[in-house]
C-alpha atoms as a PDB file:
ATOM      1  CA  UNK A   1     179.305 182.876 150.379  1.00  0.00           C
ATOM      2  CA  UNK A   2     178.575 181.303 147.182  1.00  0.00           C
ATOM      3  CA  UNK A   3     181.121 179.072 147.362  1.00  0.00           C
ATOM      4  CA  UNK A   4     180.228 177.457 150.183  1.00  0.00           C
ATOM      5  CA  UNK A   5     176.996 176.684 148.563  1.00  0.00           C
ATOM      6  CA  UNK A   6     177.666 176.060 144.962  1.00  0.00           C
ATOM      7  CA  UNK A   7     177.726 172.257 145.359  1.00  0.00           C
ATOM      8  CA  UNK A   8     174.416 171.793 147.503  1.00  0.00           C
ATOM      9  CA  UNK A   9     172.808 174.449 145.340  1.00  0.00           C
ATOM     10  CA  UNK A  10     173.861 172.608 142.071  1.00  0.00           C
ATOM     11  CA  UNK A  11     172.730 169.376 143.931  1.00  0.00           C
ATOM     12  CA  UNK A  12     169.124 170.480 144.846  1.00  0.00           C
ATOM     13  CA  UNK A  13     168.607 171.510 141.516  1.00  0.00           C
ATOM     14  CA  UNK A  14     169.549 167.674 140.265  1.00  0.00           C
ATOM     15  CA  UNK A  15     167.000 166.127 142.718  1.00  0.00           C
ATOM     16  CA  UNK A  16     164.634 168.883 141.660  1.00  0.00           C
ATOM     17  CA  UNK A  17     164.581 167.944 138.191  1.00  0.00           C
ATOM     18  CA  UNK A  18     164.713 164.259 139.230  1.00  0.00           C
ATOM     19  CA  UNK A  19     161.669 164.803 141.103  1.00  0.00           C
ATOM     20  CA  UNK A  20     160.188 165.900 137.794  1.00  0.00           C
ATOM     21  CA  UNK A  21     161.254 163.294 136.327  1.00  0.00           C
ATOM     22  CA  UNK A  22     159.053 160.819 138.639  1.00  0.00           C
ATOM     23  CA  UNK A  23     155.996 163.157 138.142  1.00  0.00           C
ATOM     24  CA  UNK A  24     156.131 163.245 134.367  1.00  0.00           C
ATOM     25  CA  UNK A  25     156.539 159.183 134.736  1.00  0.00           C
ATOM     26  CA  UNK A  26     152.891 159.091 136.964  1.00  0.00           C
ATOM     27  CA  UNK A  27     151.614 161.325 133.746  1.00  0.00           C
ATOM     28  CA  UNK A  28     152.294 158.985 130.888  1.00  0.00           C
ATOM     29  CA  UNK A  29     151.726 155.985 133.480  1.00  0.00           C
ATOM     30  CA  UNK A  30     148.272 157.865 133.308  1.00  0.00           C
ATOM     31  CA  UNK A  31     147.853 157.827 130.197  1.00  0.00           C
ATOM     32  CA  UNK A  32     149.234 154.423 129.351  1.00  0.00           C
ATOM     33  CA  UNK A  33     146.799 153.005 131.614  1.00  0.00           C
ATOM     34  CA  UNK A  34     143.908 155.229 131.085  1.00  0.00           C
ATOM     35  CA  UNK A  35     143.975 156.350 134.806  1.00  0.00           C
ATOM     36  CA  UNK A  36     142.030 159.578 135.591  1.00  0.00           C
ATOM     37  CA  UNK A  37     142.843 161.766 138.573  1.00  0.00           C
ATOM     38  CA  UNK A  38     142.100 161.498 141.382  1.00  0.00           C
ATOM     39  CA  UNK A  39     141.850 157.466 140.928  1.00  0.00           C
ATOM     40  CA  UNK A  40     145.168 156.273 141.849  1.00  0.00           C
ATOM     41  CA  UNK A  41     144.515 152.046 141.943  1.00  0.00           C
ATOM     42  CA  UNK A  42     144.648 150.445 138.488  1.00  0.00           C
ATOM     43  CA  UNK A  43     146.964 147.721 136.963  1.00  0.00           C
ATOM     44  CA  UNK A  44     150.125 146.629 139.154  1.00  0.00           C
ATOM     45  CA  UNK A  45     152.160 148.440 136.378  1.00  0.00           C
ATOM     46  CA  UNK A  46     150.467 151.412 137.272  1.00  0.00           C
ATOM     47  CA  UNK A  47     150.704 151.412 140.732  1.00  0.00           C
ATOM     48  CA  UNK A  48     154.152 150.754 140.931  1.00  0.00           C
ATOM     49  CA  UNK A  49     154.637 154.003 139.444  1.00  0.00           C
ATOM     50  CA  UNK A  50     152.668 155.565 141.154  1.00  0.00           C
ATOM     51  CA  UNK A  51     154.057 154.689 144.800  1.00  0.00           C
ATOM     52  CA  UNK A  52     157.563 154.840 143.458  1.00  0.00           C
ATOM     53  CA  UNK A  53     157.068 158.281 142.487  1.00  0.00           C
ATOM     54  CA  UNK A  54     154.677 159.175 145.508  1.00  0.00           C
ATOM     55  CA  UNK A  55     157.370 157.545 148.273  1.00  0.00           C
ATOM     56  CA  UNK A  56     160.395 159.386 146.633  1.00  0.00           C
ATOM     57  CA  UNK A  57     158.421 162.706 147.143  1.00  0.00           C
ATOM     58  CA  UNK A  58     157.996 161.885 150.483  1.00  0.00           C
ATOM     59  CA  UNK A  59     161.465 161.550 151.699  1.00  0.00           C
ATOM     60  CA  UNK A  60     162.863 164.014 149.805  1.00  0.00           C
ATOM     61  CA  UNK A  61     162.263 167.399 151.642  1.00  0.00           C
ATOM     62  CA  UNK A  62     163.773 165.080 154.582  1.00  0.00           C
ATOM     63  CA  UNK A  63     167.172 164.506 151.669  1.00  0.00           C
ATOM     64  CA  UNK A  64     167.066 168.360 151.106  1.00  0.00           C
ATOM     65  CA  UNK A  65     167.217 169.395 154.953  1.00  0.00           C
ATOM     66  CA  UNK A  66     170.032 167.024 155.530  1.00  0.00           C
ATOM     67  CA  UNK A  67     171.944 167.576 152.512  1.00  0.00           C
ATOM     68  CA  UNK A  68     172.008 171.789 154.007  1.00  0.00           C
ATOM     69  CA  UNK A  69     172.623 170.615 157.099  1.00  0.00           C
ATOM     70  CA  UNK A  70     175.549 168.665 156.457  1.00  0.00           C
ATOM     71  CA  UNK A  71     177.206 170.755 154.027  1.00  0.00           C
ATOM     72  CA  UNK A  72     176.793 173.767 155.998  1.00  0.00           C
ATOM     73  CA  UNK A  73     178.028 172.534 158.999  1.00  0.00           C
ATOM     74  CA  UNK A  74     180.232 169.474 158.026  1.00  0.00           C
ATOM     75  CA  UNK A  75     181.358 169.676 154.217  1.00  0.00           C
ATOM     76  CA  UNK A  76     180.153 170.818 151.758  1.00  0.00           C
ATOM     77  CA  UNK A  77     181.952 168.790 149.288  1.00  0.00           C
ATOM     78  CA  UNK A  78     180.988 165.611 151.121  1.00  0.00           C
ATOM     79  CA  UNK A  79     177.291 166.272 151.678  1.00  0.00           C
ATOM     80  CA  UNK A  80     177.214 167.099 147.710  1.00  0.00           C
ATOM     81  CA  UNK A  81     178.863 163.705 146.732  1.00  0.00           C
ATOM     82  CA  UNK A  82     176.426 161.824 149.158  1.00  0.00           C
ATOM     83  CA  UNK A  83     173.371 163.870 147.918  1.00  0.00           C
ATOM     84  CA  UNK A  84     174.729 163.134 144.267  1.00  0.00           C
ATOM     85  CA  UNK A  85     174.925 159.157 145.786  1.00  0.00           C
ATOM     86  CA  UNK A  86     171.296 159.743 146.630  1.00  0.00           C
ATOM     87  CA  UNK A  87     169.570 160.765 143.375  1.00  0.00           C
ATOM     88  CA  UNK A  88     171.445 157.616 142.201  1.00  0.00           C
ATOM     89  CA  UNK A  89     170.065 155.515 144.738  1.00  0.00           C
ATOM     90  CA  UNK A  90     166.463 156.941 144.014  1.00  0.00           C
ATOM     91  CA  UNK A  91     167.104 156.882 140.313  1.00  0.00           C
ATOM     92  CA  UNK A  92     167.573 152.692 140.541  1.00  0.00           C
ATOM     93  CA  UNK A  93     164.887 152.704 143.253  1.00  0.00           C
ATOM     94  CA  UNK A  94     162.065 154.172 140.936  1.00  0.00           C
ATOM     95  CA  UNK A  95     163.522 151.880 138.015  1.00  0.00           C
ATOM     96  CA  UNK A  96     163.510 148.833 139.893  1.00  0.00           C
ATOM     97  CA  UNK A  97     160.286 149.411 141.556  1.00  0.00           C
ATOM     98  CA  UNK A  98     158.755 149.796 137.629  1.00  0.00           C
ATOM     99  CA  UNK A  99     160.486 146.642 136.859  1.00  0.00           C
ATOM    100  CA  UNK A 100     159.353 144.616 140.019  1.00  0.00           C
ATOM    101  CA  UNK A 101     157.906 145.398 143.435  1.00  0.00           C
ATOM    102  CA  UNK A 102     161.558 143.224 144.558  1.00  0.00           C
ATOM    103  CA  UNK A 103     163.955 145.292 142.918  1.00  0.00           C
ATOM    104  CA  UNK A 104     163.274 148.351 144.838  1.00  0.00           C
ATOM    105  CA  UNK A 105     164.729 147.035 147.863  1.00  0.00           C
ATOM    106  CA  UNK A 106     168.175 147.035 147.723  1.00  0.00           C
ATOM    107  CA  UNK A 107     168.191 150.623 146.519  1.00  0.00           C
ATOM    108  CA  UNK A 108     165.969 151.607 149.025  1.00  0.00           C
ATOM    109  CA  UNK A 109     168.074 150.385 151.803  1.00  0.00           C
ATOM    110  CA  UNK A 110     171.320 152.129 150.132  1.00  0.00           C
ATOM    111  CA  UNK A 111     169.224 155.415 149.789  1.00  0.00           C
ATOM    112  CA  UNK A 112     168.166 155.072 153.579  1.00  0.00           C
ATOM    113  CA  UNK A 113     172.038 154.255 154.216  1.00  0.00           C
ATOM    114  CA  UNK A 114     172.887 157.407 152.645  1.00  0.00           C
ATOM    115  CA  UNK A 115     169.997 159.589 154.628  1.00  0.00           C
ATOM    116  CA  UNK A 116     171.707 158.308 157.978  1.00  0.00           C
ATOM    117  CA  UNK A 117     175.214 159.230 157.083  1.00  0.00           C
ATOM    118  CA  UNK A 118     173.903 162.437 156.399  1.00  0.00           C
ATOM    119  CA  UNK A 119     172.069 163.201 159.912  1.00  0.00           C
ATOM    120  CA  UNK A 120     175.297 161.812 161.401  1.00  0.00           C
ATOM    121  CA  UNK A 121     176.998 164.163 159.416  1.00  0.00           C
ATOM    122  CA  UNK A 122     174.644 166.794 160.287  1.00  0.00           C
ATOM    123  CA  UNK A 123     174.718 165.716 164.209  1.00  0.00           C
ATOM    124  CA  UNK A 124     178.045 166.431 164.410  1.00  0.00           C
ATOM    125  CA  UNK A 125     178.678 169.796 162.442  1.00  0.00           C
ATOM    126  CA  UNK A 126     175.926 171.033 164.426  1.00  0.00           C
ATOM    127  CA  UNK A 127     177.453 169.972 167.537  1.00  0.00           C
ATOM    128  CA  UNK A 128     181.075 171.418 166.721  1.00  0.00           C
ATOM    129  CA  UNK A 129     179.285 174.344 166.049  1.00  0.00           C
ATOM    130  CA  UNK A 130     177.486 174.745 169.361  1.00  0.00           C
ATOM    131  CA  UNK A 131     180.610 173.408 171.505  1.00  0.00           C
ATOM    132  CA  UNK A 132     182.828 175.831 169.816  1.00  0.00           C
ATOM    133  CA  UNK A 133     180.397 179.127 169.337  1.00  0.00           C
ATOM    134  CA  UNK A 134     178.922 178.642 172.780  1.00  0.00           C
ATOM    135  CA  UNK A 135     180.964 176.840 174.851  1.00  0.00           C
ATOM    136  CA  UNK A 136     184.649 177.386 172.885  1.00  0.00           C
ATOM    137  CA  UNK A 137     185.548 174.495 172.988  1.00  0.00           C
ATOM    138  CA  UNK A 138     187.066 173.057 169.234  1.00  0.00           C
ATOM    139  CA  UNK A 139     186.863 169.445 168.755  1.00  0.00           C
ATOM    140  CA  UNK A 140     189.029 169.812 166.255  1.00  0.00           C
ATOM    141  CA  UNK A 141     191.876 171.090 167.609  1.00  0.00           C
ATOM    142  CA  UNK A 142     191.871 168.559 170.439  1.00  0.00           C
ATOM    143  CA  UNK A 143     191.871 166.404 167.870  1.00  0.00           C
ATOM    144  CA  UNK A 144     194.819 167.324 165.820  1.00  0.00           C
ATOM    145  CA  UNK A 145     196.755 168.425 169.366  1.00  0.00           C
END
């Protein structure tokens, strides 16, 4: 079973760890800035740290479902390599969005690129699954046939 999983496994621990990354970014933005908790408005620096860092933890239990999801039922392989395209994406998101409030868009639109290629991918290993489990019907074999 483990290798199926060895990929995605090694891939959640990467966005994991990138995740920490962002947090410990918020800290030293903190104290950079002299920005107490709970306060969260200060200097446009600041804040563009802050809701880099704060948007990125928002999508990415929605990355880690789909990155299972497709390389459980898809590929495993593939899902890892998009996932690994992800973190990438977020990486030059966060930077960007540091740098400038207009250089987080093109990464954000490539990281949202990547999310729907993975609920497609999802979709449709889900969907062979039920056709052929339930119904017995493989998509796949009609397809090589």
């Amino acid at each position: 079973m483990l290798d199926q999983i060895h990929w995605l496994a090694a891939v959640t621990v990467l966005g994991v760890l990138e995740q920490a990354y962002f947090f410990l970014q918020v800290i030293y933005a903190r104290r950079l800035f002299g920005i107490s908790p709970p306060k969260i408005s200060g200097p446009p620096e600041f804040e563009r740290i802050f809701r880099a860092q704060v948007n990125s933890s928002e999508y990415f239990p929605i990355f880690l479902a789909l990155l299972w999801q497709a390389g459980l039922f898809f590929h495993q392989g593939l899902a890892a390599a998009l996932g690994v395209l992800y973190l990438c994406a977020r990486y030059c998101y966060f930077m960007g969005y540091k740098a400038s409030s207009s250089e987080r868009l093109a990464p954000i639109y490539f990281s949202a690129g990547v999310l729907w290629i993975l609920i497609a991918l999802s979709a449709l290993g889900i969907l062979h699954f039920f056709l052929s489990h339930y119904v017995g019907l493989n998509i796949l074999q009609l397809l090589t046939a």
